[in-house]
N, C-alpha and C. Protein backbone atom coordinates (compact mmCIF):
# COMPACT_ATOMS: atom_id res chain seq x y z
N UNK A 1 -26.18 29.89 -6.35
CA UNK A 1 -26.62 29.25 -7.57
C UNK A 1 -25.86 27.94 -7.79
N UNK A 2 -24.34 28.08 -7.71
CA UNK A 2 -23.66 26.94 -7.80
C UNK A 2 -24.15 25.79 -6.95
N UNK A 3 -24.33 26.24 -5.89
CA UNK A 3 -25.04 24.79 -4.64
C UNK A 3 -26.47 24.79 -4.77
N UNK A 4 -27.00 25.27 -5.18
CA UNK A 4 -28.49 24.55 -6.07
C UNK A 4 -28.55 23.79 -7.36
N UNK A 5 -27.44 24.15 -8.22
CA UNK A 5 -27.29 23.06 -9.04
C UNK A 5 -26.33 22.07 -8.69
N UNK A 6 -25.74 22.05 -7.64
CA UNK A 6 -24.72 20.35 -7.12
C UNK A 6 -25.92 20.15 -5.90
N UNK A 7 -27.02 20.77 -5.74
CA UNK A 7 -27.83 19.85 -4.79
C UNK A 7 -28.76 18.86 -5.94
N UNK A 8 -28.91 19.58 -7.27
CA UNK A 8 -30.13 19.61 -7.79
C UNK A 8 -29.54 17.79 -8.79
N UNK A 9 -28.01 17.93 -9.16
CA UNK A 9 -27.66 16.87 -9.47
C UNK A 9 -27.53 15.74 -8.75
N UNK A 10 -27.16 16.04 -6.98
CA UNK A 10 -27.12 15.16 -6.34
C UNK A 10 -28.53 14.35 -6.47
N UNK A 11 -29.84 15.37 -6.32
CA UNK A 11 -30.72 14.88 -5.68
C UNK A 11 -31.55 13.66 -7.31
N UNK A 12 -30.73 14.10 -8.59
CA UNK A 12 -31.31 13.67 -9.40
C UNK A 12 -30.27 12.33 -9.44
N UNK A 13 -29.02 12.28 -9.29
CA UNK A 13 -28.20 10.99 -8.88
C UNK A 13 -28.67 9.99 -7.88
N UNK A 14 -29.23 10.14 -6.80
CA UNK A 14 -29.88 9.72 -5.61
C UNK A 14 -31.04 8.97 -6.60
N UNK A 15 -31.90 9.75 -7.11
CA UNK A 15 -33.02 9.17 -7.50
C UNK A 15 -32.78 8.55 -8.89
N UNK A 16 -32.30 8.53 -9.62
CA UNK A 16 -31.45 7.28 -10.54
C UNK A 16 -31.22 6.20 -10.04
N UNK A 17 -30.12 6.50 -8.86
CA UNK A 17 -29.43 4.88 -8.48
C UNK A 17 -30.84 4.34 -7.88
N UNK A 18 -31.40 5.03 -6.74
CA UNK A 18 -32.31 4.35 -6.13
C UNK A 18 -33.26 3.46 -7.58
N UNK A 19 -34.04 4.37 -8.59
CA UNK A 19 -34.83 3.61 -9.67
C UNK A 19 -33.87 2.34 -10.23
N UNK A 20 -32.88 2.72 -10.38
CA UNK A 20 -32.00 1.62 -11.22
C UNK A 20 -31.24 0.27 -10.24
N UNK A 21 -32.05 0.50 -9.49
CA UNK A 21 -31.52 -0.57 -7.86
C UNK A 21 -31.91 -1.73 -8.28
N UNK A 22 -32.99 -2.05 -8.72
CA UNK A 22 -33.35 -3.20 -9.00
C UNK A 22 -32.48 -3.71 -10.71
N UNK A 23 -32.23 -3.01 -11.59
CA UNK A 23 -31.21 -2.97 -12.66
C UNK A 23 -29.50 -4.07 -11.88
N UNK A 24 -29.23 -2.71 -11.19
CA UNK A 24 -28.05 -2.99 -11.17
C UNK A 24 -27.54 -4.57 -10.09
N UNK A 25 -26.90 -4.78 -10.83
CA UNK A 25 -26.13 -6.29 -10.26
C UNK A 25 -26.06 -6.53 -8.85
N UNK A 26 -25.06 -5.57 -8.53
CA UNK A 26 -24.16 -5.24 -7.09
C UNK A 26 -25.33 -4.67 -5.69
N UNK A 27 -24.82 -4.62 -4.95
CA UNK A 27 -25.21 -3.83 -3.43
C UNK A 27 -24.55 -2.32 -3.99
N UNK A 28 -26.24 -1.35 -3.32
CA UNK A 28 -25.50 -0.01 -3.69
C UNK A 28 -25.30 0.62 -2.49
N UNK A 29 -23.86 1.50 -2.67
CA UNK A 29 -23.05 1.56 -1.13
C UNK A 29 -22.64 2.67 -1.81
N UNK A 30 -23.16 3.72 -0.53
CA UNK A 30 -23.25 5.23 -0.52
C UNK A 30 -22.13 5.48 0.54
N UNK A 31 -21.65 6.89 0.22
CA UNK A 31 -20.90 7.53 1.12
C UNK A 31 -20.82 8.82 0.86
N UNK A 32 -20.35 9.99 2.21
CA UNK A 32 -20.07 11.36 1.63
C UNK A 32 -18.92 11.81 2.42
N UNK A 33 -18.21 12.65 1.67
CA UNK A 33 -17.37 13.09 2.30
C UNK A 33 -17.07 15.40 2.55
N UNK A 34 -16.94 15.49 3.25
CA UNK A 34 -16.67 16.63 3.93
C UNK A 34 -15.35 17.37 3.25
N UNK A 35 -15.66 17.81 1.94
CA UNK A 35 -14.24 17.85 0.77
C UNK A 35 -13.83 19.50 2.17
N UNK A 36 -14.43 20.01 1.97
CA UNK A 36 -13.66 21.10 2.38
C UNK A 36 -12.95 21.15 3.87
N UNK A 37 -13.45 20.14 4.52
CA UNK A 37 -12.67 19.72 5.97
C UNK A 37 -11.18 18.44 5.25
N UNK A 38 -11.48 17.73 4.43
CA UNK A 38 -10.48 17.18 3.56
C UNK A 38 -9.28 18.23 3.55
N UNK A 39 -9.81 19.16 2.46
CA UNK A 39 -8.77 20.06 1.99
C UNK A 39 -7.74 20.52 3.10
N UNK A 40 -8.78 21.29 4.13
CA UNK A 40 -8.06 22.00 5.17
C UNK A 40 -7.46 21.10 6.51
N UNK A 41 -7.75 19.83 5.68
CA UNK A 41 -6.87 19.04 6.61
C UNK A 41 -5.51 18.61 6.27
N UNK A 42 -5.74 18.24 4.97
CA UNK A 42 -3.99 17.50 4.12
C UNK A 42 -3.08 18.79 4.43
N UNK A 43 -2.03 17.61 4.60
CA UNK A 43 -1.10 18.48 5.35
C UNK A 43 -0.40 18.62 4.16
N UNK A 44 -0.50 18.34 3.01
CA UNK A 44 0.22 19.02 1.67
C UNK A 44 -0.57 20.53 1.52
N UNK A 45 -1.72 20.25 1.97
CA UNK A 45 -2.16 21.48 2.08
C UNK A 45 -1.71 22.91 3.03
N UNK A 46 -1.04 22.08 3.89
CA UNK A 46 -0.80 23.33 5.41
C UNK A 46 0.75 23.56 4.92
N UNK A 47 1.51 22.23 4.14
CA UNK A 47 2.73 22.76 3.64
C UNK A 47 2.92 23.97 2.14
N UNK A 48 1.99 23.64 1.35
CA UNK A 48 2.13 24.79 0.53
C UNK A 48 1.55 25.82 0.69
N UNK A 49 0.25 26.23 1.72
CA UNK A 49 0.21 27.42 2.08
C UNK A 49 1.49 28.48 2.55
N UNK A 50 1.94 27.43 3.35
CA UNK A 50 3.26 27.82 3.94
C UNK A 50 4.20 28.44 2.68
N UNK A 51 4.35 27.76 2.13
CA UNK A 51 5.09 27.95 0.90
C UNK A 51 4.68 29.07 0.37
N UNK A 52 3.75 29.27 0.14
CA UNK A 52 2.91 30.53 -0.41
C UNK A 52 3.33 31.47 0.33
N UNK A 53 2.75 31.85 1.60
CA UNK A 53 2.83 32.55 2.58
C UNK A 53 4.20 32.93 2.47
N UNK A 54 5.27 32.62 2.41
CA UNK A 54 6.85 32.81 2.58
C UNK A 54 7.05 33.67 1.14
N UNK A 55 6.40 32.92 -0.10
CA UNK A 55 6.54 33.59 -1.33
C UNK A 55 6.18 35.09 -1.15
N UNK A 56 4.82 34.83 -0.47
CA UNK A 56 4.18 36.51 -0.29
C UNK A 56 5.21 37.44 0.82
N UNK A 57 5.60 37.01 2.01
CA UNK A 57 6.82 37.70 2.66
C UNK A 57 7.83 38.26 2.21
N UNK A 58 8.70 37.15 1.29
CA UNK A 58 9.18 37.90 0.24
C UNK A 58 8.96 39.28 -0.95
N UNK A 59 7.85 39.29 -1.19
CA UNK A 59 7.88 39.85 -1.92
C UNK A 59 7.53 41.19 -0.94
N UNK A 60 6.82 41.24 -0.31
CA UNK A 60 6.43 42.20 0.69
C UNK A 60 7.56 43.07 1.11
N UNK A 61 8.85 41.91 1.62
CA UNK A 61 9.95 42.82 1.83
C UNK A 61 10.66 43.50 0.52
N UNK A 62 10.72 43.02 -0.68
CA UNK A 62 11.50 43.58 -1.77
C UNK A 62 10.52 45.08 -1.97
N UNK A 63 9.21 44.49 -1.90
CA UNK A 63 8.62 45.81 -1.93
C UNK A 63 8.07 47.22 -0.82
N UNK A 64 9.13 46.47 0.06
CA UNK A 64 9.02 47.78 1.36
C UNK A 64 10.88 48.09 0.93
N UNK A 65 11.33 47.36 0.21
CA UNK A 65 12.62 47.90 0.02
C UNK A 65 12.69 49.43 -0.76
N UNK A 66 11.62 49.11 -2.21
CA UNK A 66 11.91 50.06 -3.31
C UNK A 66 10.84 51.06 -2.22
N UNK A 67 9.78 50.95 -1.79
CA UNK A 67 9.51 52.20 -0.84
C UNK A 67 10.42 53.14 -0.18
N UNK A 68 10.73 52.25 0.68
CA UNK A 68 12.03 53.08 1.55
C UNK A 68 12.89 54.06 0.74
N UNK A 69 13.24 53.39 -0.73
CA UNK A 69 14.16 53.97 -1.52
C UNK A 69 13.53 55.18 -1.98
N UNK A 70 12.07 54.75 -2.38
CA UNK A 70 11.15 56.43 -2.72
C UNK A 70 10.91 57.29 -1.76
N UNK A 71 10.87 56.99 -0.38
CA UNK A 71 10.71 57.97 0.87
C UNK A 71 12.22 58.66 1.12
N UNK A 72 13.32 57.73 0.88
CA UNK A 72 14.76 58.69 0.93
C UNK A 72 14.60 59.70 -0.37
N UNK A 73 14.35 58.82 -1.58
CA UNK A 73 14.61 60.42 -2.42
C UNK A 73 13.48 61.22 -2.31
N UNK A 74 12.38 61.17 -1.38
CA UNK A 74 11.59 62.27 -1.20
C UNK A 74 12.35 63.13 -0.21
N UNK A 75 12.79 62.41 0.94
CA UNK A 75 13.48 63.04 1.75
C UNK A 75 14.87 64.14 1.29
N UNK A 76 15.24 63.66 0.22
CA UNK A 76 16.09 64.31 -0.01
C UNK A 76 15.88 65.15 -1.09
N UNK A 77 15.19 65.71 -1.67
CA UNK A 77 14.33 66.29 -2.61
C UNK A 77 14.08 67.42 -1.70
N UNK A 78 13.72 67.47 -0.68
CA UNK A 78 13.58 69.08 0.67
C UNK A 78 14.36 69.89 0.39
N UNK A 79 15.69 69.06 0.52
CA UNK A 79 16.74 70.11 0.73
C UNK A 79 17.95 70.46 -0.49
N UNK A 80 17.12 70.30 -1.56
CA UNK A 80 17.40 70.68 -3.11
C UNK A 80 17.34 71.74 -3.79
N UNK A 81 18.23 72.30 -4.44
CA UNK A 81 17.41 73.72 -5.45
C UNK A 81 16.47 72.84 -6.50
N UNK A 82 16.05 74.10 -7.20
CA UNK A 82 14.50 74.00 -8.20
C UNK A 82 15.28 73.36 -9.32
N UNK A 83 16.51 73.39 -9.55
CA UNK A 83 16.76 72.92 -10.96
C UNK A 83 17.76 71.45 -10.57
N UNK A 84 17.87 70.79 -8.96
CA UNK A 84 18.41 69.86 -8.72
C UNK A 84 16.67 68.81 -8.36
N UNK A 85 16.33 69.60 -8.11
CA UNK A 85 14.42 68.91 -7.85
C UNK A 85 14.19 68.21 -8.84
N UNK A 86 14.34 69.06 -9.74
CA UNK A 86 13.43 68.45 -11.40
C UNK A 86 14.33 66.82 -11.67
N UNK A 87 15.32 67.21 -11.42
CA UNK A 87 16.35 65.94 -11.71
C UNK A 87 15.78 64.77 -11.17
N UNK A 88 15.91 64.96 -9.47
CA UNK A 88 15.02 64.17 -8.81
C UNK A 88 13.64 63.28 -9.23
N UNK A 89 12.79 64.28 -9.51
CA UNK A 89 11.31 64.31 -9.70
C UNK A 89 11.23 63.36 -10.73
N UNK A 90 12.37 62.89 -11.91
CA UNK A 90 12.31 62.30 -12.80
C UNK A 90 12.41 60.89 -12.33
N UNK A 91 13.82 60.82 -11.09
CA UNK A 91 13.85 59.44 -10.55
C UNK A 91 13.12 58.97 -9.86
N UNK A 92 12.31 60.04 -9.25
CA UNK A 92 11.66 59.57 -8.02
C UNK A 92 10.02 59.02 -8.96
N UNK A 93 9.62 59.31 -10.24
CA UNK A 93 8.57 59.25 -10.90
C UNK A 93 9.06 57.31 -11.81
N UNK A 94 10.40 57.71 -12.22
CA UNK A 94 10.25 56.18 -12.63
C UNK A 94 10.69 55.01 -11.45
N UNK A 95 11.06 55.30 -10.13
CA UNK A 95 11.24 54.46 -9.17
C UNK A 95 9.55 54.21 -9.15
N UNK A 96 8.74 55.40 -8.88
CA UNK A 96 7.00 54.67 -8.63
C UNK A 96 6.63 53.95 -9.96
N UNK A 97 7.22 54.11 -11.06
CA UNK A 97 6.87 53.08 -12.31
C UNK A 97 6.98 51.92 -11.93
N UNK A 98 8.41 51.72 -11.56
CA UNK A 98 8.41 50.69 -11.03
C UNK A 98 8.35 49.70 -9.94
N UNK A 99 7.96 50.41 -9.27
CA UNK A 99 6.94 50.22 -7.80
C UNK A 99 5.68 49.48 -8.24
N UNK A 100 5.21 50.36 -9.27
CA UNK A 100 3.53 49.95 -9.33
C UNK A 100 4.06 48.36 -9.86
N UNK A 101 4.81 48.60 -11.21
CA UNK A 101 4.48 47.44 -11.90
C UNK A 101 5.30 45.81 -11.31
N UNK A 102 6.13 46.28 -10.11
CA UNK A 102 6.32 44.97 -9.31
C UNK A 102 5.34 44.49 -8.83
N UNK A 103 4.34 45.45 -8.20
CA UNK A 103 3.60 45.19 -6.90
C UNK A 103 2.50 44.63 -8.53
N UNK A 104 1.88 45.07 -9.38
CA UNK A 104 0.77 44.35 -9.94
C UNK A 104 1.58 42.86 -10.35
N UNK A 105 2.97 43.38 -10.82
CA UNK A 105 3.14 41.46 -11.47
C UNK A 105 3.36 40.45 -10.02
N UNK A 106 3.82 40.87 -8.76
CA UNK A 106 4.20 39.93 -7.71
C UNK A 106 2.01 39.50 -7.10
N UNK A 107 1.61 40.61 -7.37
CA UNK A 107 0.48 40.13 -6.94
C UNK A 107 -0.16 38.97 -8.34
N UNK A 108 -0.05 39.39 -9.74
CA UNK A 108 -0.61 37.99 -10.21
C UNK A 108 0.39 36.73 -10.27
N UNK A 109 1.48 36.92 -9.80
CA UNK A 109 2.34 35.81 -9.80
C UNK A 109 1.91 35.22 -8.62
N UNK A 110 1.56 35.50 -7.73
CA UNK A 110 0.94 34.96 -6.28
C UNK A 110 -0.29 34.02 -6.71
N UNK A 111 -0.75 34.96 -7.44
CA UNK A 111 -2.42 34.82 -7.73
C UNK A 111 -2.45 33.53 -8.63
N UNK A 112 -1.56 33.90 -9.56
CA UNK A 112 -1.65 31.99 -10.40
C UNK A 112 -0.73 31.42 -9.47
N UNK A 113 0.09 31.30 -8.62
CA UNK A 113 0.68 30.32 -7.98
C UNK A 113 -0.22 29.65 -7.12
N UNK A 114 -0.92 30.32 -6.34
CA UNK A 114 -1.98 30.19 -5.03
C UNK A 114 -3.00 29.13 -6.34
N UNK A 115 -3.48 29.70 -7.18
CA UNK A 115 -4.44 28.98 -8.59
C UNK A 115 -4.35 27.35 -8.75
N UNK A 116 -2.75 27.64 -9.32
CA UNK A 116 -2.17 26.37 -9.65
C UNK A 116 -1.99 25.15 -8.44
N UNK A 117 -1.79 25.90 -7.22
CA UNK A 117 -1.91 24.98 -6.24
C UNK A 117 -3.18 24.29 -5.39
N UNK A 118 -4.05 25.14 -5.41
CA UNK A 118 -5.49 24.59 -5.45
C UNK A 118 -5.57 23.52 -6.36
N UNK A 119 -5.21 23.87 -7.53
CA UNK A 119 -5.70 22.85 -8.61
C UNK A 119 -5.27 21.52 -8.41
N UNK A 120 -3.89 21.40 -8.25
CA UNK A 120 -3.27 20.59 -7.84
C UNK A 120 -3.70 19.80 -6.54
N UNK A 121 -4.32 20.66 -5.65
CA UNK A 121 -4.78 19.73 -4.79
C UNK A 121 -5.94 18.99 -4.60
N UNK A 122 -6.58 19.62 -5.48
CA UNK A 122 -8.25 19.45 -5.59
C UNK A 122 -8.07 18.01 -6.55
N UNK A 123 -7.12 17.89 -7.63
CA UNK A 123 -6.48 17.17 -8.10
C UNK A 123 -6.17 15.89 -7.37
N UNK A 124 -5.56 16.01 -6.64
CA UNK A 124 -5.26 14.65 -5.55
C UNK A 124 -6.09 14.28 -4.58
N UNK A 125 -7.16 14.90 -4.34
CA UNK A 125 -8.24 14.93 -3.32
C UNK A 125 -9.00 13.99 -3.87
N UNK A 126 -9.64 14.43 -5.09
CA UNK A 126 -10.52 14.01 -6.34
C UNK A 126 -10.31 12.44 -6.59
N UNK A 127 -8.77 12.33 -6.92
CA UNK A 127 -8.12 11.07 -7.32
C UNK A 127 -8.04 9.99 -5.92
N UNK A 128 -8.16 10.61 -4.89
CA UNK A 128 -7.80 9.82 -3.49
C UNK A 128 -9.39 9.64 -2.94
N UNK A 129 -10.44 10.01 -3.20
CA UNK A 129 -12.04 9.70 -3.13
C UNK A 129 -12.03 8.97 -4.40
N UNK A 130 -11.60 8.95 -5.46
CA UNK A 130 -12.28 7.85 -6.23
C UNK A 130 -11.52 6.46 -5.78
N UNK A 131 -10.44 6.70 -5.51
CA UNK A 131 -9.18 5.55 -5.11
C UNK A 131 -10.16 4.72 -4.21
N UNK A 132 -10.34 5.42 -2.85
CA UNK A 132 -11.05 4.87 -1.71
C UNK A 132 -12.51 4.09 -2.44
N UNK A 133 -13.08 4.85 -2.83
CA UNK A 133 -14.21 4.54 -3.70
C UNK A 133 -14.49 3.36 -4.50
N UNK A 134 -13.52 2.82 -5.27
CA UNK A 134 -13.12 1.77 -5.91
C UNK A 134 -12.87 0.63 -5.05
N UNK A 135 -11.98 1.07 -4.25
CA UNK A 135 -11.29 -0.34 -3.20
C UNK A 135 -12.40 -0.55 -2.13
N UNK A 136 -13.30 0.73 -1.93
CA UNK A 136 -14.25 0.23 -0.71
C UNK A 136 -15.83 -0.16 -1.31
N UNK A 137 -15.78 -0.25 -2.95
CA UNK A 137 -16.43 -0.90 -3.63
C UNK A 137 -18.09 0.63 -3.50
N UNK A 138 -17.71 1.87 -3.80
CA UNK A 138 -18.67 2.46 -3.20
C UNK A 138 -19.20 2.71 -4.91
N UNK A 139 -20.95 2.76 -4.92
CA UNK A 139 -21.39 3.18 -5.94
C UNK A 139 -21.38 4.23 -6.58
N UNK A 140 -21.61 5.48 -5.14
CA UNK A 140 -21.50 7.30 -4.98
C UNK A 140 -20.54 7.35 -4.09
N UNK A 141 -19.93 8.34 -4.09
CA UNK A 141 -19.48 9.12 -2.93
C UNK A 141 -19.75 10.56 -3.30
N UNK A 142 -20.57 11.11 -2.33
CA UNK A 142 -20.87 12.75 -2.66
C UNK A 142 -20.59 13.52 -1.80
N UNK A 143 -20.08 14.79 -2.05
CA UNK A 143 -19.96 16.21 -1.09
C UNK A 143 -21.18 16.18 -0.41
N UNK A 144 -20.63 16.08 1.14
CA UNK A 144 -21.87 16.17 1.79
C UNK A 144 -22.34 17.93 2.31
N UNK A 145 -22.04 18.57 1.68
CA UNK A 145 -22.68 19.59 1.78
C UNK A 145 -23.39 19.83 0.21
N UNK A 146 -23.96 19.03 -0.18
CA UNK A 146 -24.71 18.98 -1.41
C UNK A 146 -25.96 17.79 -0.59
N UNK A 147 -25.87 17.54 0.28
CA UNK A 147 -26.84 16.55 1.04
C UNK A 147 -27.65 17.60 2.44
N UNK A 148 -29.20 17.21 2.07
CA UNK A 148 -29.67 17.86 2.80
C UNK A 148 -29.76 17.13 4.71
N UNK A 149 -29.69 16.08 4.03
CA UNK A 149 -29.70 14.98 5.53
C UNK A 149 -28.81 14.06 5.11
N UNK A 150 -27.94 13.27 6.10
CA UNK A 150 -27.10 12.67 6.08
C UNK A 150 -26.62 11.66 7.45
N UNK A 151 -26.71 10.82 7.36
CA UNK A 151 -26.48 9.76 8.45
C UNK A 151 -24.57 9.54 8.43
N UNK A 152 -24.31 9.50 10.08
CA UNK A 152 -22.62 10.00 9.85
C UNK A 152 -22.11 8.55 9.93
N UNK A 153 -22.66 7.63 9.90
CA UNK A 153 -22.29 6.35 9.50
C UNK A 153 -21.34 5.91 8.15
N UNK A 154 -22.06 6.75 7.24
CA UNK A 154 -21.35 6.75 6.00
C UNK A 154 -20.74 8.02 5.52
N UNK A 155 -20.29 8.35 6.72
CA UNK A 155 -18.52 10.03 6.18
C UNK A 155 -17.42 8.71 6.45
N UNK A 156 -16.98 9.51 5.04
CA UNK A 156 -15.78 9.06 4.36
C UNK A 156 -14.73 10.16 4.78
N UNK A 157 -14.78 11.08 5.20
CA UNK A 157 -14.01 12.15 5.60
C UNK A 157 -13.07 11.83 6.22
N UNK A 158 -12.87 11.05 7.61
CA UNK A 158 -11.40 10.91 8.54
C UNK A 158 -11.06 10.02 7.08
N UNK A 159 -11.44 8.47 6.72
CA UNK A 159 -10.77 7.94 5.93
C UNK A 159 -9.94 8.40 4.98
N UNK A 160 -10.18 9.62 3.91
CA UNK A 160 -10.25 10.30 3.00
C UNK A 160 -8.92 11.35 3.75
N UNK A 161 -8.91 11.65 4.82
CA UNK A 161 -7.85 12.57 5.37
C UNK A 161 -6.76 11.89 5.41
N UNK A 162 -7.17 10.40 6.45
CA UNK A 162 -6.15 9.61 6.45
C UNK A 162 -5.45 9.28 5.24
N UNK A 163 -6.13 8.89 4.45
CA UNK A 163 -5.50 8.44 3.24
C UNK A 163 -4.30 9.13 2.78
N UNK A 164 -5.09 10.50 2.55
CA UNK A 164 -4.12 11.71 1.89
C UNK A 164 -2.79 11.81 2.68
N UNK A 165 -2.83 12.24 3.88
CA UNK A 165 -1.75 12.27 4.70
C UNK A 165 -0.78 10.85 4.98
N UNK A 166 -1.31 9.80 5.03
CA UNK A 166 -0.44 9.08 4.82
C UNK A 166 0.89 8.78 3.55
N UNK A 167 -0.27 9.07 2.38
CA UNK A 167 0.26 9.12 1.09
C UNK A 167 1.33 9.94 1.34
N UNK A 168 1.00 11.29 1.51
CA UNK A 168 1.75 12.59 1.57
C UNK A 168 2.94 11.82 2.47
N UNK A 169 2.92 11.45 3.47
CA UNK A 169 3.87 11.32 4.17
C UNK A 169 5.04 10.42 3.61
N UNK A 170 4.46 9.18 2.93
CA UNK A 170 5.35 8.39 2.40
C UNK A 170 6.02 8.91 1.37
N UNK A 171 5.13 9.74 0.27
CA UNK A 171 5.99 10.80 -0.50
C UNK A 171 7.55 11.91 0.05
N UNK A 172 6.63 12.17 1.45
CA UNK A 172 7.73 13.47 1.60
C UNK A 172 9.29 12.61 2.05
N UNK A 173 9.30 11.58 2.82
CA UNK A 173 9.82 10.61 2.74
C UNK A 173 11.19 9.95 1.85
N UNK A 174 10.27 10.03 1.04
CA UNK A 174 10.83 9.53 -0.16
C UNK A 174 11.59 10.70 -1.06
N UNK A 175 11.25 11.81 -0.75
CA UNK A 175 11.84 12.55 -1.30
C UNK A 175 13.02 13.07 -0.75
N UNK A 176 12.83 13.27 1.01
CA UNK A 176 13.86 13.62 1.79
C UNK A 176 15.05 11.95 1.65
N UNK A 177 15.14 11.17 0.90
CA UNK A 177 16.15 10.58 0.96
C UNK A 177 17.15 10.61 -0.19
């Protein structure tokens, strides 16, 4: 549904500029770019996955820690009397309390982190196609998977990668000093 209505705007944008061609002042200068080969190209992108990924390791191990800790006091719960069990049964019931409720908060803490960082990048993607856009004097630039045909004359995509990664680079740069 979503890509029938970003085809359905493209195709009504297309047929605007084209009617309003004779209107407008300027030369109209089309381009599209390949956002999701973008994305999975910026290497701010391959660095905070990373980042992510390490976040999630972490937590993976803290939470094979408190396991281990519930499989020893199961283990040791065998070789207990009935009135040293019950004792047990109490720790071993609020250790899984708090088992569960790490594992649900580390999973939405992942979940808005992973969120927030999309956003953020989609964010600089967005801002680095209109950038290009402006300086290369373009009227449109559209997701070309909202285009049913497309001539590869006008992908903005390597440009649009380049861009980002260069940026990125002079940033990281700048930060490592």
């Amino acid at each position: 549904m979503r890509n029938v209505f970003k085809v359905i705007v493209g195709v009504f944008l297309l047929f605007f500029a084209f009617n309003s061609y004779n209107a407008y002042s300027g030369e109209l200068k089309l381009g599209f770019v390949n956002y999701k080969k973008v994305f999975n190209s910026y290497e701010k992108t391959k660095d905070l996955r990373e980042k992510l990924k390490e976040k999630t390791n972490e937590k993976k191990l803290e939470a094979q820690k408190m396991i281990d800790d519930i499989n020893k006091l199961k283990n040791q719960m065998q070789i207990l009397s009935e009135d040293a069990k019950e004792e047990k049964r109490k720790e071993l019931k609020e250790k899984l309390r708090k088992f569960n409720d790490f594992s649900e908060d580390a999973k939405e803490e992942l979940l808005k982190e992973s969120d927030k960082v999309y956003k953020q990048l989609s964010k600089e993607i967005v801002n680095a196609i209109q950038e290009l856009g402006k300086k290369g004097g373009y009227t449109f630039i559209f997701d070309s998977q909202t285009l049913f045909y497309k001539d590869n004359a006008y992908d903005l995509t390597d440009a649009v990668i380049k861009f980002l990664n260069d940026k990125y680079k002079k940033e990281k740069s700048k930060n490592s000093k």
